[in-house]
PDB file of N, CA and C in Angstrom:
ATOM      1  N   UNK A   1    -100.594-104.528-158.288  1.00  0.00           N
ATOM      2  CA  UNK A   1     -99.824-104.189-157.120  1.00  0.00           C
ATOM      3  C   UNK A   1     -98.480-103.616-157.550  1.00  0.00           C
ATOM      4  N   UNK A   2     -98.179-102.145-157.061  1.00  0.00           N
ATOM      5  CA  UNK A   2     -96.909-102.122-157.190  1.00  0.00           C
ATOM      6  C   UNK A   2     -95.684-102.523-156.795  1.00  0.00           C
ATOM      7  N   UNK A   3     -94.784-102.549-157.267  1.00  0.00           N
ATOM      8  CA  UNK A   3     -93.520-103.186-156.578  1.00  0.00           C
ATOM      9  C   UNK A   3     -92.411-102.438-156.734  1.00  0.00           C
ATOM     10  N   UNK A   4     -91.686-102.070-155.999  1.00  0.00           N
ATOM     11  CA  UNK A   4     -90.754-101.087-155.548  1.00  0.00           C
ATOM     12  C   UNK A   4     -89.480-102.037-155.867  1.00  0.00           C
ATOM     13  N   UNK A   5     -88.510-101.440-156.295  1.00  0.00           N
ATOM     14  CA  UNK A   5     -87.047-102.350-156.605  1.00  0.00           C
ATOM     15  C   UNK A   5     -86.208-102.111-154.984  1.00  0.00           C
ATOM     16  N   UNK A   6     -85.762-103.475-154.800  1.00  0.00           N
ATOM     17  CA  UNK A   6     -85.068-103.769-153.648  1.00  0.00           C
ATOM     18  C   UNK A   6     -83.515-103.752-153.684  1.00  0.00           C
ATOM     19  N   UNK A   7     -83.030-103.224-152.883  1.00  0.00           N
ATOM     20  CA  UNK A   7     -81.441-103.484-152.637  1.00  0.00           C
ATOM     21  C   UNK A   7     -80.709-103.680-151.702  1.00  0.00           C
ATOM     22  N   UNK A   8     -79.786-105.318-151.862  1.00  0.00           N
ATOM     23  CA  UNK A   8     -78.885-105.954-150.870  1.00  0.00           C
ATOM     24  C   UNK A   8     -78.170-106.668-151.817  1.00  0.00           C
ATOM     25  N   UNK A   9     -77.441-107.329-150.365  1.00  0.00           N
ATOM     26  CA  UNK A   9     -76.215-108.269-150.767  1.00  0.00           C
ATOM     27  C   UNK A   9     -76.410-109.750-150.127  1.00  0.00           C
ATOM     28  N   UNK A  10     -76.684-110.580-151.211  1.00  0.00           N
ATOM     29  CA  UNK A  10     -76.551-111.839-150.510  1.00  0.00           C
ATOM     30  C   UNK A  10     -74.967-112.406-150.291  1.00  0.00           C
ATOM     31  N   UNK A  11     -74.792-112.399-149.528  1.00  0.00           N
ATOM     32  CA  UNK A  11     -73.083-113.480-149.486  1.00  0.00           C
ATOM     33  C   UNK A  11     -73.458-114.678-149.313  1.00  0.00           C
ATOM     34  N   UNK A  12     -72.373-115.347-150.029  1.00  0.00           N
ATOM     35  CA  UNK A  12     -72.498-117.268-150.027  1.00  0.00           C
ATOM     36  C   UNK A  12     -71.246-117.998-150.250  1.00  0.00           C
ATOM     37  N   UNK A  13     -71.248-119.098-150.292  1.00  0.00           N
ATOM     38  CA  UNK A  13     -69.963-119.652-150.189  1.00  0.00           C
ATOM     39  C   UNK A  13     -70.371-121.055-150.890  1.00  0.00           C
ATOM     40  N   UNK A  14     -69.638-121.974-150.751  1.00  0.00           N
ATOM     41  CA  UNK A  14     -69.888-123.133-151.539  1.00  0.00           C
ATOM     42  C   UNK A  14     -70.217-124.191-153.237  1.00  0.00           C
ATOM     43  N   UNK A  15     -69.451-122.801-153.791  1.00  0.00           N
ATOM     44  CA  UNK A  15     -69.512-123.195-155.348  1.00  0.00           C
ATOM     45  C   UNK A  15     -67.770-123.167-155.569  1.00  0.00           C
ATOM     46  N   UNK A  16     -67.406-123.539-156.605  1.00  0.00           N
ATOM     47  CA  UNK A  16     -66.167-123.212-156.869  1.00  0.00           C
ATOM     48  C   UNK A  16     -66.408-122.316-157.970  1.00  0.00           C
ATOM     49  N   UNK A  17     -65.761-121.027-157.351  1.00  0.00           N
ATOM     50  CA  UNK A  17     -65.665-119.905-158.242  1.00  0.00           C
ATOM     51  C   UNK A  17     -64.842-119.316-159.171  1.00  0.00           C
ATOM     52  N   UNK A  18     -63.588-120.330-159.211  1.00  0.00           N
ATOM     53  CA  UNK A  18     -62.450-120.963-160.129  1.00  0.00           C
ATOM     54  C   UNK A  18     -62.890-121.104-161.403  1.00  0.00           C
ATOM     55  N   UNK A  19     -64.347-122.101-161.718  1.00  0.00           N
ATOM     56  CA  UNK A  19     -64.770-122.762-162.374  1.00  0.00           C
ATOM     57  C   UNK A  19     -65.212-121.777-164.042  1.00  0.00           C
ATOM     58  N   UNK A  20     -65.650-120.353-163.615  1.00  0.00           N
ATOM     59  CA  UNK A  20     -65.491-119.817-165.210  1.00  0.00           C
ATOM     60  C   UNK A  20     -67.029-119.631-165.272  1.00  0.00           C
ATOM     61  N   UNK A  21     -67.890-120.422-164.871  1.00  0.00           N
ATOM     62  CA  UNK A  21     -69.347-120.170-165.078  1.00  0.00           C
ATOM     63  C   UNK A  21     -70.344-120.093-163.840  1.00  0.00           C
ATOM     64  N   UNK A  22     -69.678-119.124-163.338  1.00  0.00           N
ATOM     65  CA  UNK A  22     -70.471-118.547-161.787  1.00  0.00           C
ATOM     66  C   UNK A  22     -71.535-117.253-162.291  1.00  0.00           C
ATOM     67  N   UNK A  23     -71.154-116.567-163.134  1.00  0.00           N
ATOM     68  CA  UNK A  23     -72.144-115.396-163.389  1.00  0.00           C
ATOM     69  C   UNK A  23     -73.638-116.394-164.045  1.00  0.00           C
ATOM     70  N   UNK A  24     -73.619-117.097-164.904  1.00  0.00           N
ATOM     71  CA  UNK A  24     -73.835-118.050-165.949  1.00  0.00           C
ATOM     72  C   UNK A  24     -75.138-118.974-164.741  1.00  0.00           C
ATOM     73  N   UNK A  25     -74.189-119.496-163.607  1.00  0.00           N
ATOM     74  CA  UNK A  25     -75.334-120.337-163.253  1.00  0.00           C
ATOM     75  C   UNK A  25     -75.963-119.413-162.125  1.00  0.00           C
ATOM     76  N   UNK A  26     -75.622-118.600-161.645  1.00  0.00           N
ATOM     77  CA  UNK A  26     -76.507-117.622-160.970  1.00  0.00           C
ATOM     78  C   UNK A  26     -78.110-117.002-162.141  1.00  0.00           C
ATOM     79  N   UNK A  27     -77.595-116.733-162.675  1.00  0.00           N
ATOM     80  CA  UNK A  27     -78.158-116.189-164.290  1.00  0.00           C
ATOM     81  C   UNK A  27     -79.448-117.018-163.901  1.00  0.00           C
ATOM     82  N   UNK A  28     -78.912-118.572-164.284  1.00  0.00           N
ATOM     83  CA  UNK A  28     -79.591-119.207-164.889  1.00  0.00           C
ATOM     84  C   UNK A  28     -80.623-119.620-163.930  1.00  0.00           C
ATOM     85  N   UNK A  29     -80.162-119.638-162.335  1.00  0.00           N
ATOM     86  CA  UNK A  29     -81.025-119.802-161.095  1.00  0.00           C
ATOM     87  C   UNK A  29     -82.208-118.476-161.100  1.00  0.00           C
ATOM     88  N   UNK A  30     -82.396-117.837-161.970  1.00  0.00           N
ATOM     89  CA  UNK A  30     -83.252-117.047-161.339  1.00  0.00           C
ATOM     90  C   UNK A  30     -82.382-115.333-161.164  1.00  0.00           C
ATOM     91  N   UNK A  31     -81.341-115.364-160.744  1.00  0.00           N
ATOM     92  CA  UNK A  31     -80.933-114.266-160.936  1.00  0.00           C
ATOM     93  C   UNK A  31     -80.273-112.875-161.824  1.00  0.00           C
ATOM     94  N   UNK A  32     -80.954-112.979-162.380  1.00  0.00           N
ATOM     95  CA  UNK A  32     -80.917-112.614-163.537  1.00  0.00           C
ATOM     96  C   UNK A  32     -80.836-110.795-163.035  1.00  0.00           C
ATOM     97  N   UNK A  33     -81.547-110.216-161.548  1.00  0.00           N
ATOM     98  CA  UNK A  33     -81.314-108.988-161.125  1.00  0.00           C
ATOM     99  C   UNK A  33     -80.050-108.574-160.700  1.00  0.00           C
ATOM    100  N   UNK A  34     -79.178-109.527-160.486  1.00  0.00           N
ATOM    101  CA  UNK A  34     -78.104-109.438-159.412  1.00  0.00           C
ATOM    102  C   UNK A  34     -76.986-109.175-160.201  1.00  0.00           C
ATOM    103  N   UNK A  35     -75.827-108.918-159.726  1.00  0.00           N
ATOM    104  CA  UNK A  35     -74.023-108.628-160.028  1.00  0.00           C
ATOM    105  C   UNK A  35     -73.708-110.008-159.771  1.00  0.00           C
ATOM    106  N   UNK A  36     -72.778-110.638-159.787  1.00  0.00           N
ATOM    107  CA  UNK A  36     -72.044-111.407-159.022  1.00  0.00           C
ATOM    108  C   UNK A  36     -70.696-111.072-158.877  1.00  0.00           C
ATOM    109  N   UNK A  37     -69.632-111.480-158.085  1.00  0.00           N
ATOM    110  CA  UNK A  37     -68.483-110.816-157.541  1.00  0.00           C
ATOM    111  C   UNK A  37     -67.688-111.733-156.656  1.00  0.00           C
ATOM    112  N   UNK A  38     -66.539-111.721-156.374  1.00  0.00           N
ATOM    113  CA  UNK A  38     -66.215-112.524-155.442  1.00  0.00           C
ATOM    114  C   UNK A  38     -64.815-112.220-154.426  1.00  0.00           C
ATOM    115  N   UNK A  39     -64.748-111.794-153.553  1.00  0.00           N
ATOM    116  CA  UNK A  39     -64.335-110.936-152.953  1.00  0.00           C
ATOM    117  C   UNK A  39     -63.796-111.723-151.470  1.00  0.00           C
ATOM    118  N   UNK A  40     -62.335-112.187-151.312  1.00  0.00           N
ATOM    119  CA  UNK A  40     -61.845-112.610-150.108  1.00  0.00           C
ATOM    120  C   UNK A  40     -62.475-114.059-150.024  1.00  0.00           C
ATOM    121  N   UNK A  41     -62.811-114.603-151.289  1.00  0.00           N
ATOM    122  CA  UNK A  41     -63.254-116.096-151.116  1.00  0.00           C
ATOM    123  C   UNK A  41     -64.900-116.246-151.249  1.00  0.00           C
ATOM    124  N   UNK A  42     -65.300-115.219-150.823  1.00  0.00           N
ATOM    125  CA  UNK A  42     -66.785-115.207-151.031  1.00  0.00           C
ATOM    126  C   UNK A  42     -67.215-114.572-151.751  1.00  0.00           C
ATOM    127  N   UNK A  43     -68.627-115.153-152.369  1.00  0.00           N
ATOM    128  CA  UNK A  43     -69.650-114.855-152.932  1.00  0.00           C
ATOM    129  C   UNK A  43     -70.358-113.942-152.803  1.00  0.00           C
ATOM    130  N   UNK A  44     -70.282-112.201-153.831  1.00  0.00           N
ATOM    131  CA  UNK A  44     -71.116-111.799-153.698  1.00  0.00           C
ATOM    132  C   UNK A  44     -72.191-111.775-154.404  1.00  0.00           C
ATOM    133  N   UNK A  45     -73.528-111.983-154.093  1.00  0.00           N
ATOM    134  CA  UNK A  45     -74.591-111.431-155.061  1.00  0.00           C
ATOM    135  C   UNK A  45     -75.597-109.982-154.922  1.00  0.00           C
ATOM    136  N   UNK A  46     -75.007-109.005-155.416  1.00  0.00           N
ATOM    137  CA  UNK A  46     -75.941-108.003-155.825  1.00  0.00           C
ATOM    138  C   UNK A  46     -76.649-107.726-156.077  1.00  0.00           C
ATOM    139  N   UNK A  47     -78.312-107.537-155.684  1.00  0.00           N
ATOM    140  CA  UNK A  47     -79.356-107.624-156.136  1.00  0.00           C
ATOM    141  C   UNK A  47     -80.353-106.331-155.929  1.00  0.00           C
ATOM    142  N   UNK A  48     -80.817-106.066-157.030  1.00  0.00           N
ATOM    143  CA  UNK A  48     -81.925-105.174-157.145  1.00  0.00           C
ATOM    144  C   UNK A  48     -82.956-105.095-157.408  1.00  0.00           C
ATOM    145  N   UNK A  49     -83.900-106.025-156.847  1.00  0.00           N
ATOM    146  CA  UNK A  49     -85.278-107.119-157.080  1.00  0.00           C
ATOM    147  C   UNK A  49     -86.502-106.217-156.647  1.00  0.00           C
ATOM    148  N   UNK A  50     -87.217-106.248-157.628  1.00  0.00           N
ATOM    149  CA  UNK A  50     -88.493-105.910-157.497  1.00  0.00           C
ATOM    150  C   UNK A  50     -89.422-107.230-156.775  1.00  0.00           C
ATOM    151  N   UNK A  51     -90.214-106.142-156.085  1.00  0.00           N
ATOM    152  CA  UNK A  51     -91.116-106.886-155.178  1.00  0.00           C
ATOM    153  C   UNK A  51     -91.841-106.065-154.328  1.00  0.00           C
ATOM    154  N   UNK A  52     -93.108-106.420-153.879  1.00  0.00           N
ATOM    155  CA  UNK A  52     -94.089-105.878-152.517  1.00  0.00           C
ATOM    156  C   UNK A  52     -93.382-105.439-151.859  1.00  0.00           C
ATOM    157  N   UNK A  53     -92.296-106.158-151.029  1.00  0.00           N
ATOM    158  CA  UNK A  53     -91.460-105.215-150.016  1.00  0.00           C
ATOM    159  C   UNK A  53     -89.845-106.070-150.417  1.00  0.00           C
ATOM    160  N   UNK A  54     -89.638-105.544-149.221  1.00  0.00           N
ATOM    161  CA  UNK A  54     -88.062-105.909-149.009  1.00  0.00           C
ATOM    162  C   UNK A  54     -87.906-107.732-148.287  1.00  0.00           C
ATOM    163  N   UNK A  55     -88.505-107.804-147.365  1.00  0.00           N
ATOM    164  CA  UNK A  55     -88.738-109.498-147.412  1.00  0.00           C
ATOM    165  C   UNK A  55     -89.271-110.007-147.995  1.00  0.00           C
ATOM    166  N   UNK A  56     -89.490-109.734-149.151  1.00  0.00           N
ATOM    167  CA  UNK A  56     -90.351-110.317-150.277  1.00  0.00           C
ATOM    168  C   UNK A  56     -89.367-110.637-151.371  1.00  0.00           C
ATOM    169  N   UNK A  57     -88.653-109.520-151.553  1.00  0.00           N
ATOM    170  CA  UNK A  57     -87.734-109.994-152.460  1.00  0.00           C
ATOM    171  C   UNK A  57     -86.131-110.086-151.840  1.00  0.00           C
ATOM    172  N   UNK A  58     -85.905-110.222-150.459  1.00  0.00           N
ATOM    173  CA  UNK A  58     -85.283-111.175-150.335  1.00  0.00           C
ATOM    174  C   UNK A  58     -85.135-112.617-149.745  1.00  0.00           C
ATOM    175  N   UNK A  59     -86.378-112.708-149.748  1.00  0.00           N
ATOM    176  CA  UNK A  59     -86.925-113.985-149.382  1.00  0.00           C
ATOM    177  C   UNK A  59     -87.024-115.553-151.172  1.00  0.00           C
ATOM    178  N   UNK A  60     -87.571-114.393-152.127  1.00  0.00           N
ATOM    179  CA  UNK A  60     -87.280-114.881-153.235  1.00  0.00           C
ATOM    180  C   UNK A  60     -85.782-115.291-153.647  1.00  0.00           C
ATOM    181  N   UNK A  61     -84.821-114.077-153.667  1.00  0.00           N
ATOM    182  CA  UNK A  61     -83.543-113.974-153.850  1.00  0.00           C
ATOM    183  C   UNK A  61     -82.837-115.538-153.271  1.00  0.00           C
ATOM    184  N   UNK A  62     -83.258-115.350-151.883  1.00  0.00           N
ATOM    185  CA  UNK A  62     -82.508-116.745-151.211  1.00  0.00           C
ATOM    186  C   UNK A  62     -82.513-117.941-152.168  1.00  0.00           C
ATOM    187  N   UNK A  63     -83.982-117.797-152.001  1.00  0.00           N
ATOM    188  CA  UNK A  63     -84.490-119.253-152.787  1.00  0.00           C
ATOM    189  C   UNK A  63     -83.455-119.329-154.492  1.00  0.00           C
ATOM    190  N   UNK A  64     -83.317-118.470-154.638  1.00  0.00           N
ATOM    191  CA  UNK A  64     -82.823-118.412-156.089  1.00  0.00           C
ATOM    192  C   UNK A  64     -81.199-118.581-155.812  1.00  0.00           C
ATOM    193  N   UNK A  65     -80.417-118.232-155.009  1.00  0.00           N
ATOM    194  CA  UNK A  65     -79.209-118.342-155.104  1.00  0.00           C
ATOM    195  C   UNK A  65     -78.880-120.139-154.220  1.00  0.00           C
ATOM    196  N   UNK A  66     -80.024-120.515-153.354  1.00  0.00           N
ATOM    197  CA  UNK A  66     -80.207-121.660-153.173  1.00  0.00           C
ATOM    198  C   UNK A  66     -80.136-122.752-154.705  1.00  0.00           C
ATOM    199  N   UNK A  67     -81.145-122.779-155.090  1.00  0.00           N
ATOM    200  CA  UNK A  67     -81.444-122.831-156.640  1.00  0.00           C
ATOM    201  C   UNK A  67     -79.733-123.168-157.727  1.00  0.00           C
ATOM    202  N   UNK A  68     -78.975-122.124-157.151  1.00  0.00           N
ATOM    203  CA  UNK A  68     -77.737-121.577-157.739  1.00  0.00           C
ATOM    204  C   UNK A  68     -76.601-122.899-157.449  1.00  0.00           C
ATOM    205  N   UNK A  69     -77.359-123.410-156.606  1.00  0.00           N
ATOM    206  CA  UNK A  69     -75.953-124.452-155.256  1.00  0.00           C
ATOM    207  C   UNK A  69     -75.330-123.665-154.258  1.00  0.00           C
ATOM    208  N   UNK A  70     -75.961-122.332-154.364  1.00  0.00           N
ATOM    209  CA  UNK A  70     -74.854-121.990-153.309  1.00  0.00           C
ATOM    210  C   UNK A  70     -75.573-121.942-151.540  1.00  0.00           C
ATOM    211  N   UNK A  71     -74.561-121.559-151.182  1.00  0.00           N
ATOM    212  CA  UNK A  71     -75.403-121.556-149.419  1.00  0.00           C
ATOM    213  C   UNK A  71     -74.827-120.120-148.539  1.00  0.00           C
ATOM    214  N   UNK A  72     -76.053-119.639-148.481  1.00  0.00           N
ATOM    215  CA  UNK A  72     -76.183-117.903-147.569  1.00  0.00           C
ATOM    216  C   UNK A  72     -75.325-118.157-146.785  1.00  0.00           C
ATOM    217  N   UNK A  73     -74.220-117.460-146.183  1.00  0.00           N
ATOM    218  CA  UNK A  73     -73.520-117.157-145.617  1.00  0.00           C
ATOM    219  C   UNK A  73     -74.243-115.437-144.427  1.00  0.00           C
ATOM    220  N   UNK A  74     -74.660-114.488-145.434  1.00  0.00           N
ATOM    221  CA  UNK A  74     -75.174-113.450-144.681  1.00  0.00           C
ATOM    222  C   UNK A  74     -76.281-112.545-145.738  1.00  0.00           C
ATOM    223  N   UNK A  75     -76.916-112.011-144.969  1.00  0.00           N
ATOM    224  CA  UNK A  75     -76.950-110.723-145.928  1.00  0.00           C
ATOM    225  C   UNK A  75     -77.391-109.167-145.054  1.00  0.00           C
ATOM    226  N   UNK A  76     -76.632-108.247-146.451  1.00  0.00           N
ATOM    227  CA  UNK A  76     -76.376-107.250-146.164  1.00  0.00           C
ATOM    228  C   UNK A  76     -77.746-106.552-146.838  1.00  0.00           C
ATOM    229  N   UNK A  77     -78.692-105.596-145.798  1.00  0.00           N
ATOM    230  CA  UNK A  77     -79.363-104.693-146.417  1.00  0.00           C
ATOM    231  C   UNK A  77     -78.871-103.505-146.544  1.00  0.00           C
TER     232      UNK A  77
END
């Protein structure tokens, strides 16, 4: 099956991003496609995920920045 690369923005909130190892535990959750960034207090994650479709891989994504500790705030397609 092919899979087409996906692109959005998860926003999140709820880590302390002070802490020095935010790229690191995103990484380590699974996201390994994404940017991270943090912008006016929040969390961005950048992602360019391959997958079947587009709710496919951002349906994965969630789960992974879940995974991360953090908690969706929005996302941007």
């Amino acid at each position: 099956m092919q899979h087409d690369t996906h692109s959005f923005i998860v926003v999140a909130t709820g880590l302390d991003w002070h802490s020095g190892d935010l790229e690191s535990r995103f990484y380590d959750a699974g996201c390994d496609d994404a940017g991270v960034s943090v912008v006016r207090g929040e969390i961005l994650v950048d992602f360019a995920r391959e997958a079947p479709s587009l709710d496919e891989a951002i349906e994965s994504a969630l789960r992974d920045v879940a995974r991360a500790g953090a908690t969706v705030v929005r996302i941007h397609r």
